[in-house]
Every structure is written in structure tokens, then in C-alpha cells.
N, C-alpha and C. Protein backbone atom coordinates (compact mmCIF):
# COMPACT_ATOMS: atom_id res chain seq x y z
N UNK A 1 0.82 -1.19 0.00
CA UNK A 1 0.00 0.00 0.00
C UNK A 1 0.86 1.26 0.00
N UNK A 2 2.47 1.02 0.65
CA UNK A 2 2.99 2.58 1.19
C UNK A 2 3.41 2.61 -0.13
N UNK A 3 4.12 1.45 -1.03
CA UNK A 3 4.73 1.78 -2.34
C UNK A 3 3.90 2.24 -3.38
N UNK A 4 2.99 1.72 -3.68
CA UNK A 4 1.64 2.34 -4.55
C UNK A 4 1.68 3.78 -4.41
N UNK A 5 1.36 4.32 -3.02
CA UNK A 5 1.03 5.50 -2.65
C UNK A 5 2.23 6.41 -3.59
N UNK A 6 3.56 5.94 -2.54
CA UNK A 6 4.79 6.43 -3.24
C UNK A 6 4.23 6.58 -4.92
N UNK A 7 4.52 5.58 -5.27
CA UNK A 7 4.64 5.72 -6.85
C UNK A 7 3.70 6.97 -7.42
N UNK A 8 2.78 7.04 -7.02
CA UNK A 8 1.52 7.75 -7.59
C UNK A 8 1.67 9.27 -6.92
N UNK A 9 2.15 9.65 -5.74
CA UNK A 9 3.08 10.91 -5.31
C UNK A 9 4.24 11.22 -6.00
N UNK A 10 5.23 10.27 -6.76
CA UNK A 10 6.97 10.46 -7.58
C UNK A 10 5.56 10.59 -8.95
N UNK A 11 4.68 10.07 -9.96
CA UNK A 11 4.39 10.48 -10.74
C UNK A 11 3.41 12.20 -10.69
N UNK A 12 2.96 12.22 -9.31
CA UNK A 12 1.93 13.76 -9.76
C UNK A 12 3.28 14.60 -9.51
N UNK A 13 4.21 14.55 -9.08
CA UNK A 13 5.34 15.59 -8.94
C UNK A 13 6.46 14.98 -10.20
N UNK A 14 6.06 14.28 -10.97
CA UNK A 14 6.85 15.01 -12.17
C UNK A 14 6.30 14.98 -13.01
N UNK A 15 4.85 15.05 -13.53
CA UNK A 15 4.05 15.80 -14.73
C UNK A 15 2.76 16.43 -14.08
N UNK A 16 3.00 16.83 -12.47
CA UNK A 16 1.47 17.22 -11.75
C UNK A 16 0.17 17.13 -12.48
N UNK A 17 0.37 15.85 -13.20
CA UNK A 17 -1.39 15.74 -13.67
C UNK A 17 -1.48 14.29 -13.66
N UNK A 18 -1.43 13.59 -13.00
CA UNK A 18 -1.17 12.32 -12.97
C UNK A 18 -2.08 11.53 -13.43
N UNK A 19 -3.49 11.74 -13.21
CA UNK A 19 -4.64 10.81 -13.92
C UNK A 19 -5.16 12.22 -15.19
N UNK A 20 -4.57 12.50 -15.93
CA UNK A 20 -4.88 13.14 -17.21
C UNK A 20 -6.08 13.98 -17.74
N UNK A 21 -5.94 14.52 -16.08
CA UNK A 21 -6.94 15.52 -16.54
C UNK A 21 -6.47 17.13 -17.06
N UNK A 22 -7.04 17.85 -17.83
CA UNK A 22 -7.17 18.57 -18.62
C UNK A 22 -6.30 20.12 -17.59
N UNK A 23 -5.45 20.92 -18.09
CA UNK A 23 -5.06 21.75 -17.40
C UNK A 23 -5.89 22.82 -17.04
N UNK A 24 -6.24 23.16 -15.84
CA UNK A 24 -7.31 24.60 -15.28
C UNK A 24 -6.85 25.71 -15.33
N UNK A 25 -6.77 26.92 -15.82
CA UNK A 25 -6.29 27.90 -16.31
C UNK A 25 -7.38 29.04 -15.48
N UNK A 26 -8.48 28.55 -15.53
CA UNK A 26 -9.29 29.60 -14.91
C UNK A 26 -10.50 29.18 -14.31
N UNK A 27 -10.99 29.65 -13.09
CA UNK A 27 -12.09 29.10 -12.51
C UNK A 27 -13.31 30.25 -11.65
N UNK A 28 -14.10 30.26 -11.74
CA UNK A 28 -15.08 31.18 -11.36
C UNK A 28 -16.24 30.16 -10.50
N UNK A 29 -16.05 31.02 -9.01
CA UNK A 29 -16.61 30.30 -8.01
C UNK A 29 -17.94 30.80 -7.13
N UNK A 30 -18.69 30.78 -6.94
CA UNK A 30 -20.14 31.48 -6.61
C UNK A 30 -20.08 30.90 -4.88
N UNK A 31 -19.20 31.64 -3.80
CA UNK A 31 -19.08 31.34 -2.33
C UNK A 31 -20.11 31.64 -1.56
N UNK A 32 -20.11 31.26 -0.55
CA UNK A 32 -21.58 31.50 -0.03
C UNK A 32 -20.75 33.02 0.81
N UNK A 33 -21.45 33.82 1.11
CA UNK A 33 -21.16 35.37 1.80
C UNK A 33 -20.69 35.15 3.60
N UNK A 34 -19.04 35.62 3.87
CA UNK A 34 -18.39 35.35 4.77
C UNK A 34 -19.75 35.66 6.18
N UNK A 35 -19.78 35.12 7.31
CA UNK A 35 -20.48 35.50 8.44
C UNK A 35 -19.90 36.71 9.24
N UNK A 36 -20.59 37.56 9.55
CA UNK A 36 -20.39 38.55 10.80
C UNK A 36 -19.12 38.21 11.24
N UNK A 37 -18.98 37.19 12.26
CA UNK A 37 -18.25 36.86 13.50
C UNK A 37 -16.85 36.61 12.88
N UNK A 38 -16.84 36.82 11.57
CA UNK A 38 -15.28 36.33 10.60
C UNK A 38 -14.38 37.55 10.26
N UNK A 39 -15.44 38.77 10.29
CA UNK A 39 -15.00 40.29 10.50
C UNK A 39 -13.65 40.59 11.23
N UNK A 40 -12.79 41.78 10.87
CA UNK A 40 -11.82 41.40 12.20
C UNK A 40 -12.19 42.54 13.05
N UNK A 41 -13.55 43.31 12.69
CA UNK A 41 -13.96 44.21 13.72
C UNK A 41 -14.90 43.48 14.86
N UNK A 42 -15.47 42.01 14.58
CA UNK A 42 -16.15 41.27 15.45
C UNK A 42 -15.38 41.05 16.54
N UNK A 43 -16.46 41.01 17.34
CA UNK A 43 -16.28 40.78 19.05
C UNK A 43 -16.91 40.40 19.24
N UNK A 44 -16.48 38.66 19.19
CA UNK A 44 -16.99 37.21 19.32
C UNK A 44 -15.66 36.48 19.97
N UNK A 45 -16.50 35.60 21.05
CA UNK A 45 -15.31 34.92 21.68
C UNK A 45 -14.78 33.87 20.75
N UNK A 46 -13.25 33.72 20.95
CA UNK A 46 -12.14 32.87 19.96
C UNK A 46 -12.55 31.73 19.85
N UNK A 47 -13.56 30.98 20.96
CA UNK A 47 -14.48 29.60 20.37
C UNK A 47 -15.08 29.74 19.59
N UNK A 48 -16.34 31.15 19.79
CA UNK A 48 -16.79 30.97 18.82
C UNK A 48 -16.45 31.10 17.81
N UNK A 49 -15.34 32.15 17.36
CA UNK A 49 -14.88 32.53 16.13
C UNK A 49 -14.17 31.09 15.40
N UNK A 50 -13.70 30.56 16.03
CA UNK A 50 -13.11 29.46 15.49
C UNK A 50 -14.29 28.07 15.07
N UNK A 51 -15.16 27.81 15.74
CA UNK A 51 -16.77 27.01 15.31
C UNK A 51 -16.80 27.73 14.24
N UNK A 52 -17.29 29.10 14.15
CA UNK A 52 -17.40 29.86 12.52
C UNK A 52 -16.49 29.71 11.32
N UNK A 53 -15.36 29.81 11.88
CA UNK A 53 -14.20 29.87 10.85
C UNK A 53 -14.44 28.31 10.02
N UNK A 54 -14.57 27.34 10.95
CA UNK A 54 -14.22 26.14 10.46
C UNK A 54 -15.39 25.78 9.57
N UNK A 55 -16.93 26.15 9.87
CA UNK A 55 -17.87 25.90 9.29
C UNK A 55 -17.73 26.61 7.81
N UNK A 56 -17.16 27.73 8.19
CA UNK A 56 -17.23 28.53 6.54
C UNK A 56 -16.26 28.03 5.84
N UNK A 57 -14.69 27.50 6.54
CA UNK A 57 -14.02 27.04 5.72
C UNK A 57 -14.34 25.47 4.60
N UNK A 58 -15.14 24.82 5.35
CA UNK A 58 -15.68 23.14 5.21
C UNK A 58 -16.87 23.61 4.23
N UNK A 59 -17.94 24.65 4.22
CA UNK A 59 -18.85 25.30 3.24
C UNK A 59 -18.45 25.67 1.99
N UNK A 60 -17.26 26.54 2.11
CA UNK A 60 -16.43 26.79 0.71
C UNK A 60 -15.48 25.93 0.50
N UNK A 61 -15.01 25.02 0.86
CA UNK A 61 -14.32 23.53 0.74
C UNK A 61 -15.36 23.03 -0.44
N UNK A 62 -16.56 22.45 0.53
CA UNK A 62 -17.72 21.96 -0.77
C UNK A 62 -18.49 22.23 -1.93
N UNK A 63 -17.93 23.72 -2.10
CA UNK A 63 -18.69 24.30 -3.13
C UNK A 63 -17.87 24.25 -4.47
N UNK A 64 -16.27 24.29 -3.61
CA UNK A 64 -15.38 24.00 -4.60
C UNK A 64 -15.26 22.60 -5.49
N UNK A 65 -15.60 21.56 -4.32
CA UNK A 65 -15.09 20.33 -4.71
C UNK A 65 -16.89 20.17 -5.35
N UNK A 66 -17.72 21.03 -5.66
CA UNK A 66 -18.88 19.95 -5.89
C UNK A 66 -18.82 20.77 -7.36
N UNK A 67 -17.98 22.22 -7.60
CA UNK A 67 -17.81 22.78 -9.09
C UNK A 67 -17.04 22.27 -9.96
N UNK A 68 -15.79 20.98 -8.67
CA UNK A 68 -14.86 20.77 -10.01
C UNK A 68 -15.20 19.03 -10.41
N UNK A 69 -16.85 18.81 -9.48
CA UNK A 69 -17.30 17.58 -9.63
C UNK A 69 -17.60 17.80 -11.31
N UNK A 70 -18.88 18.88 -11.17
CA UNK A 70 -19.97 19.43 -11.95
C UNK A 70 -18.73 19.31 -13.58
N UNK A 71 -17.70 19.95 -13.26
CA UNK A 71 -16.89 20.28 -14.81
C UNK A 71 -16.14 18.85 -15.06
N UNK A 72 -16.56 17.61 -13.95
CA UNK A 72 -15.64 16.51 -14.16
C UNK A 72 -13.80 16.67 -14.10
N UNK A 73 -13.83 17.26 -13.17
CA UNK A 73 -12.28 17.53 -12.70
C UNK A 73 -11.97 16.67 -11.44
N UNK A 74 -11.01 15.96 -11.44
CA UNK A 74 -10.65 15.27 -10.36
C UNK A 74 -9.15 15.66 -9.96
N UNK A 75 -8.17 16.29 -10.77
CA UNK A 75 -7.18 17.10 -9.83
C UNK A 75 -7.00 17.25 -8.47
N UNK A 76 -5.84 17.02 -7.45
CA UNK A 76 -6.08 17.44 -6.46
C UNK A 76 -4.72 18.67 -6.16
N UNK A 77 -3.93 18.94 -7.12
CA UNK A 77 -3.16 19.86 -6.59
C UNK A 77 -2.90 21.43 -6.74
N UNK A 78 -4.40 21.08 -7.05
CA UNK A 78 -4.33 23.10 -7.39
C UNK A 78 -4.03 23.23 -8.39
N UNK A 79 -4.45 25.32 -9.21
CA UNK A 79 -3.92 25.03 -9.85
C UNK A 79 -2.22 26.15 -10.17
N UNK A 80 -2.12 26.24 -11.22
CA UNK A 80 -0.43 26.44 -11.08
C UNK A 80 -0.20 28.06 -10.92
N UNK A 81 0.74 27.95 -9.93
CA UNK A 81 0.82 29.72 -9.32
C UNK A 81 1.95 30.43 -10.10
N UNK A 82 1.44 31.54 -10.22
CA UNK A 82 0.96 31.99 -9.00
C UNK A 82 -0.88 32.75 -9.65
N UNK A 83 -1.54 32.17 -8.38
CA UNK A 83 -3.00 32.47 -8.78
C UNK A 83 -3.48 33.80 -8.31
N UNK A 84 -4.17 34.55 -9.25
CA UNK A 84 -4.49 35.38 -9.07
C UNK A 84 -6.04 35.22 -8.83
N UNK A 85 -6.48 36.37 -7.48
CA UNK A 85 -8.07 36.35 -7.26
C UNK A 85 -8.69 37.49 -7.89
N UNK A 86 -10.05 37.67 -8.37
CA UNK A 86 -10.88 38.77 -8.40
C UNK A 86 -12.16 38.03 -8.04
N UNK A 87 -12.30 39.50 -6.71
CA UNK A 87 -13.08 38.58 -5.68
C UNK A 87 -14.14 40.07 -6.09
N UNK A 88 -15.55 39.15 -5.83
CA UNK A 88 -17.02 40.29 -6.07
C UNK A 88 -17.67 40.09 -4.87
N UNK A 89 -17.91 40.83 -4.30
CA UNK A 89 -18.67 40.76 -2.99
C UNK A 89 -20.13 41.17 -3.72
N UNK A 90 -21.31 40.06 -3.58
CA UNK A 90 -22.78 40.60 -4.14
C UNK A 90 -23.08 41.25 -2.64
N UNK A 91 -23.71 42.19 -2.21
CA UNK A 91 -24.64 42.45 -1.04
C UNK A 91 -26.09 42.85 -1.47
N UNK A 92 -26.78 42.31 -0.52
CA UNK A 92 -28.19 42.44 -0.29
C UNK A 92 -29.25 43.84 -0.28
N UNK A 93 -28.24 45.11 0.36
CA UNK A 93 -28.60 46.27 0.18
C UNK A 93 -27.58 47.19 0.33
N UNK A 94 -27.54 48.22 0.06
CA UNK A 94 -26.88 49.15 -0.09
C UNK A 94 -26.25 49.94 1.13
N UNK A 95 -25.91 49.30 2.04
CA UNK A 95 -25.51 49.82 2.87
C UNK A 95 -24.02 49.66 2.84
N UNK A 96 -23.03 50.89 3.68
CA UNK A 96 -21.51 50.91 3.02
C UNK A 96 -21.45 49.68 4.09
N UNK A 97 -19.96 49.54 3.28
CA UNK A 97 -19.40 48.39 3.75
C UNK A 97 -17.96 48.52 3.53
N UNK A 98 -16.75 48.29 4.60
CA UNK A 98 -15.61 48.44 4.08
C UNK A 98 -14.90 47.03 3.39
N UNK A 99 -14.66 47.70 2.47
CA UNK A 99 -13.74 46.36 1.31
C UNK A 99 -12.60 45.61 2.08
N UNK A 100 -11.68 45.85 2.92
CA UNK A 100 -10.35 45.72 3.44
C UNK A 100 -11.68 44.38 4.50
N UNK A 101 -12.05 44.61 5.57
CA UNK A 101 -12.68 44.03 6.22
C UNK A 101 -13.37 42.67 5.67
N UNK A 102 -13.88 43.07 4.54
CA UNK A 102 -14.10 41.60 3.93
C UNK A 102 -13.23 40.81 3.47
N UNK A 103 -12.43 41.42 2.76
CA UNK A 103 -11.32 40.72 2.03
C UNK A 103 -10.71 40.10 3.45
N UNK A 104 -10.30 40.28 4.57
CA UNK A 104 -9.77 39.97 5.61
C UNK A 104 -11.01 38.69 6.15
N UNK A 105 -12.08 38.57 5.91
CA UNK A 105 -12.85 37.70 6.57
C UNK A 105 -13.29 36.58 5.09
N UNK A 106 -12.42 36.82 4.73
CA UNK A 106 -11.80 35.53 3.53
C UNK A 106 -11.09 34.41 3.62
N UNK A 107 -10.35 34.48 5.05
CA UNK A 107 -9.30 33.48 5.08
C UNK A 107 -9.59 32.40 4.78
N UNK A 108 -10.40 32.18 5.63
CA UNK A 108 -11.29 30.70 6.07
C UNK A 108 -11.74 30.33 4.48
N UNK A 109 -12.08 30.76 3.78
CA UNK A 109 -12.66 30.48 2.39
C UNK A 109 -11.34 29.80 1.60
N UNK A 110 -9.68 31.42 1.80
CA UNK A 110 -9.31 30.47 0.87
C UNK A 110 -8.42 29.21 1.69
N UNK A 111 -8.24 28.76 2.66
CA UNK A 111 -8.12 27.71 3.38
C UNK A 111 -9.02 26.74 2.70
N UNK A 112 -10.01 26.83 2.97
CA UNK A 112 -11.30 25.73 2.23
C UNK A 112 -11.23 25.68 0.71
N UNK A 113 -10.37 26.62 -0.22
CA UNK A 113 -10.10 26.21 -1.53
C UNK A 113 -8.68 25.23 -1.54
N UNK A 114 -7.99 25.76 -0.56
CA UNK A 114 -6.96 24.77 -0.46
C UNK A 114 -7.20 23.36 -0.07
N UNK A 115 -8.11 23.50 0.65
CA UNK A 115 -8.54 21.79 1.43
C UNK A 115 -8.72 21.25 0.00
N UNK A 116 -10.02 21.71 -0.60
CA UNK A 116 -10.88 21.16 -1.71
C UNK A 116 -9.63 20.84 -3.14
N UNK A 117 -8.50 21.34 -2.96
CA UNK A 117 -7.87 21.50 -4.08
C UNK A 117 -7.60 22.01 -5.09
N UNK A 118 -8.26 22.97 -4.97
CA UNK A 118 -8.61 24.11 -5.81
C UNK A 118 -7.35 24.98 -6.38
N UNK A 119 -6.32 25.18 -4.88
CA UNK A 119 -5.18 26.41 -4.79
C UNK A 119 -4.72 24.81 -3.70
N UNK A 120 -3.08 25.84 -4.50
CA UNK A 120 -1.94 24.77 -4.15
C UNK A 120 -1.73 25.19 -2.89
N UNK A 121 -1.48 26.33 -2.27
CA UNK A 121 -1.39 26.93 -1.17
C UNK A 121 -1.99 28.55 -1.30
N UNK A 122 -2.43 29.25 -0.07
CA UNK A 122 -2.39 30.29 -0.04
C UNK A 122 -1.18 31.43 0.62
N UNK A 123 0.18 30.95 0.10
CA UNK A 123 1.10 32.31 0.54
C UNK A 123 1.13 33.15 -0.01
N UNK A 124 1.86 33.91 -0.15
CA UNK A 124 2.10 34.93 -0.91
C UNK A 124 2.50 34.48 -2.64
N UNK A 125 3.58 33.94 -2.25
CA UNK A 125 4.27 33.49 -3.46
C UNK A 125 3.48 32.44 -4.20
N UNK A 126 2.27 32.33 -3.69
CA UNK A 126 1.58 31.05 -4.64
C UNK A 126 -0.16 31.77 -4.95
N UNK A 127 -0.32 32.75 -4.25
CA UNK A 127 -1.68 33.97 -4.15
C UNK A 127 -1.60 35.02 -3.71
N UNK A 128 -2.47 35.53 -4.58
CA UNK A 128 -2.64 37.18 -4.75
C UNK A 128 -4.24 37.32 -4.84
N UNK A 129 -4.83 38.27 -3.96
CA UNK A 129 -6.07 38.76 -4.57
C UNK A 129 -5.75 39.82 -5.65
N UNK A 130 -6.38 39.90 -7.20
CA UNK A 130 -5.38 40.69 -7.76
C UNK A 130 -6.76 41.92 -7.76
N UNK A 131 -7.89 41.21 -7.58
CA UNK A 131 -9.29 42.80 -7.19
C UNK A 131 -9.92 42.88 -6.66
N UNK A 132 -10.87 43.48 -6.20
CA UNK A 132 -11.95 43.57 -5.52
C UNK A 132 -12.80 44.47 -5.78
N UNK A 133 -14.26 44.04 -5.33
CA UNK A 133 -15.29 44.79 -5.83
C UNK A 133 -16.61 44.23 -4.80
N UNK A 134 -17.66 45.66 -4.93
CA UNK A 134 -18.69 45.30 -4.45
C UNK A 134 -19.94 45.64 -4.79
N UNK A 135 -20.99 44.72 -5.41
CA UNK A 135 -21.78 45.28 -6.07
C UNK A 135 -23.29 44.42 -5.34
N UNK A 136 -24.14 45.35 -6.13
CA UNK A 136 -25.66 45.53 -4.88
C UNK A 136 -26.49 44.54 -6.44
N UNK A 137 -26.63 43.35 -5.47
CA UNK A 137 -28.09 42.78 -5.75
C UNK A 137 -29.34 42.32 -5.60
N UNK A 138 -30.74 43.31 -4.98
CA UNK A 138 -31.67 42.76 -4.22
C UNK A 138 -31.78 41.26 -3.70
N UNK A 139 -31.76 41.17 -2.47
CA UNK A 139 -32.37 39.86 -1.92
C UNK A 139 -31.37 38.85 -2.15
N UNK A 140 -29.54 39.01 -2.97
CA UNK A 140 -28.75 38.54 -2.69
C UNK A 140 -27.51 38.63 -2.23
N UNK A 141 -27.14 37.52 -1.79
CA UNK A 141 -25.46 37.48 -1.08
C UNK A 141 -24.92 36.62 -1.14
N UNK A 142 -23.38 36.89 -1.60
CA UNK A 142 -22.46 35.45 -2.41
C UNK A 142 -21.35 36.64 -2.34
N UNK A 143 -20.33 35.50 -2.51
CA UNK A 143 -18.94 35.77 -3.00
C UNK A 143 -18.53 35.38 -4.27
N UNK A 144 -18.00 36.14 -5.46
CA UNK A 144 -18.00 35.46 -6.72
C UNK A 144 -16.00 35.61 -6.88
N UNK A 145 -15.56 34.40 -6.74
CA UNK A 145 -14.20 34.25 -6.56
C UNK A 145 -14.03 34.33 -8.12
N UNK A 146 -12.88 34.49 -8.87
CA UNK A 146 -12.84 34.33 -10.19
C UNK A 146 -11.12 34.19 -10.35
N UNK A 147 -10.80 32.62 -10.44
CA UNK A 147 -9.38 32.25 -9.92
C UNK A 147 -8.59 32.26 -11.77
N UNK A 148 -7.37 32.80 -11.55
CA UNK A 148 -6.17 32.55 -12.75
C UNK A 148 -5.29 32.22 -12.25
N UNK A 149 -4.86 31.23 -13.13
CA UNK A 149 -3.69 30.56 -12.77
C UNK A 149 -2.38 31.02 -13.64
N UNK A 150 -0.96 30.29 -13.46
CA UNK A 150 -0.03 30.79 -14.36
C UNK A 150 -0.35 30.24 -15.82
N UNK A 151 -1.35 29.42 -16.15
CA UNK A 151 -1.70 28.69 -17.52
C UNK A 151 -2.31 30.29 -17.95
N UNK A 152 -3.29 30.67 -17.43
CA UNK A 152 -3.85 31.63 -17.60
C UNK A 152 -3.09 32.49 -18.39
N UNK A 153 -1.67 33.31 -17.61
CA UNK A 153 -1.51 34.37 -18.30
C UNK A 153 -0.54 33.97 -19.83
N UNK A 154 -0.45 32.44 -19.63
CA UNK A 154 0.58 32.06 -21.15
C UNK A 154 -0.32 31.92 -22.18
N UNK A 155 -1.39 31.59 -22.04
CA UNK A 155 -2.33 31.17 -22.83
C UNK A 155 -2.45 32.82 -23.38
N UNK A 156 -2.89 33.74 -22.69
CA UNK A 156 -3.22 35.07 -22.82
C UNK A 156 -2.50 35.75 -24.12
N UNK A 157 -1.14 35.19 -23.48
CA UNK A 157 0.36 36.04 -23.96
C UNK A 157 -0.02 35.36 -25.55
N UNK A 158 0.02 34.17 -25.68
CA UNK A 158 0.44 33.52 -27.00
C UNK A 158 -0.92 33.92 -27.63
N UNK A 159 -2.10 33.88 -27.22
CA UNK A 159 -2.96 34.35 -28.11
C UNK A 159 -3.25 35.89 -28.55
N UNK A 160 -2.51 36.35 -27.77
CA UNK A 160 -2.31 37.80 -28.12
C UNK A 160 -1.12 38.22 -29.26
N UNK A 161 -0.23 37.13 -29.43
CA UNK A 161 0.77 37.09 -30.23
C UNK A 161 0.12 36.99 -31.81
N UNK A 162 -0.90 35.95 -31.73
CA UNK A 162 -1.22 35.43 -32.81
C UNK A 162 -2.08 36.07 -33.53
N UNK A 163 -2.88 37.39 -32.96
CA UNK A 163 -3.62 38.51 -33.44
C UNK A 163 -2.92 39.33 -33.81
């Protein structure tokens, strides 16, 4: 069983696609909208904040792994960095809201893209949020993640060559 394992870890680390699935270049994700208590202006005790954290992280874990069911993707190592985010905050009404504060009550989300496999890691050197935005849609609330990878910007480059 440990050698199998081996083998199939020495093959995804030297062509990281090991069962032949198709390279992800770009992905657009519909999150469910971070909770209150994830704020870093909340003043919620560190149990609770942490019950929250974990629920939102395991929520956007599944939304990931049930989008890259839906496109028939079975990958598990992310995809290739360094990934860039443009993140849309939908809100429900029009009331202000500071951008920095949300983006900060994100963690837990992209943790839960990392679980799901989505993103190889979230450091620096492997993610970037590269925007943000916030826009008003009656009666809804979501996070609309919209992930690029380094396939992304080659693909970009060479088809821009060819025009």
C-alpha cells in the first residue's frame, strides 16, 4: 500500500497531472457570503470565532469540490501559481461596507479552496487577490471568486501574439 502510494506521489510531482486531466487555467466560483463573526472588527469569543471559521471554511471547501465535480475535474493539486483572485462581494442592500474588512474575513474560504484543491497553497508566493469589488443585488449574497492561474496568463500572452 505505502509503495503504490509512493509511486503515484513520484508520478503527480513530475508531470502534476497524474490521472490526465485537462489543465485549469481559470475558474469562477459562486461562495456563499463570509459571516459577521469572521470580521476582524467582530467581538466574538475565539471559540466561537473558530466554530465559525471552520464551518465557513468546510462550506467553501464543498462548493469547490462539488464545481470541479460538476466540470468533471478530479485534480487534487491546485492550480499552477501563481494564482491570481478577483473577488465580487454581491450584497443584499446598499448599505456601506468596508472592502479591506471583507477581504480579511476571507481566510477561512481560501483555506477551504486549499482543502478542496482548488489552490496549491495560499502564501504569498503562490496567491494574490489581484481585485476587488462590491456590487448591490436585491435579496442577494455570495462571494463570486474568479481564480487565474499561471496557464492563464501564457495562454493570454500567445494568443495575443497570434492577433
Amino acid at each position: 500500500m505505502l509503495a503504490a502510494s509512493a509511486r503515484c506521489n513520484a508520478l503527480r510531482a513530475k508531470n502534476g497531472r497524474a490521472n490526465g486531466d485537462p489543465v485549469v487555467s481559470s475558474v469562477t466560483l459562486e461562495l456563499p457570503f463570509p459571516p459577521a463573526a469572521l470580521s476582524p472588527n467582530a467581538r466574538v469569543h475565539w471559540r466561537v470565532k473558530a466554530v465559525v471559521a471552520a464551518n465557513y471554511r468546510s462550506d467553501c471547501a464543498w462548493e469547490a469540490v462539488a464545481d470541479k465535480a460538476a466540470r468533471g475535474y478530479t485534480r487534487n493539486g491546485g492550480m499552477t501559481p501563481p494564482v491570481r483572485a478577483a473577488v465580487t462581494f454581491v450584497v443584499p442592500d446598499r448599505r456601506r461596507r468596508d472592502l479591506d474588512n471583507l477581504l480579511a474575513s476571507l481566510k477561512s474560504a481560501w483555506d477551504g479552496l486549499c482543502d478542496a484543491g482548488v489552490l496549491a497553497g495560499d502564501d504569498a508566493e503562490r496567491f494574490r487577490v489581484a481585485s476587488s469589488d462590491l456590487r448591490y443585488e436585491k435579496g442577494k449574497s455570495c462571494v463570486i471568486v474568479e481564480l487565474k492561474g499561471a496557464e492563464h496568463e501564457v495562454v493570454s500572452v500567445l494568443q495575443r501574439g497570434h492577433q
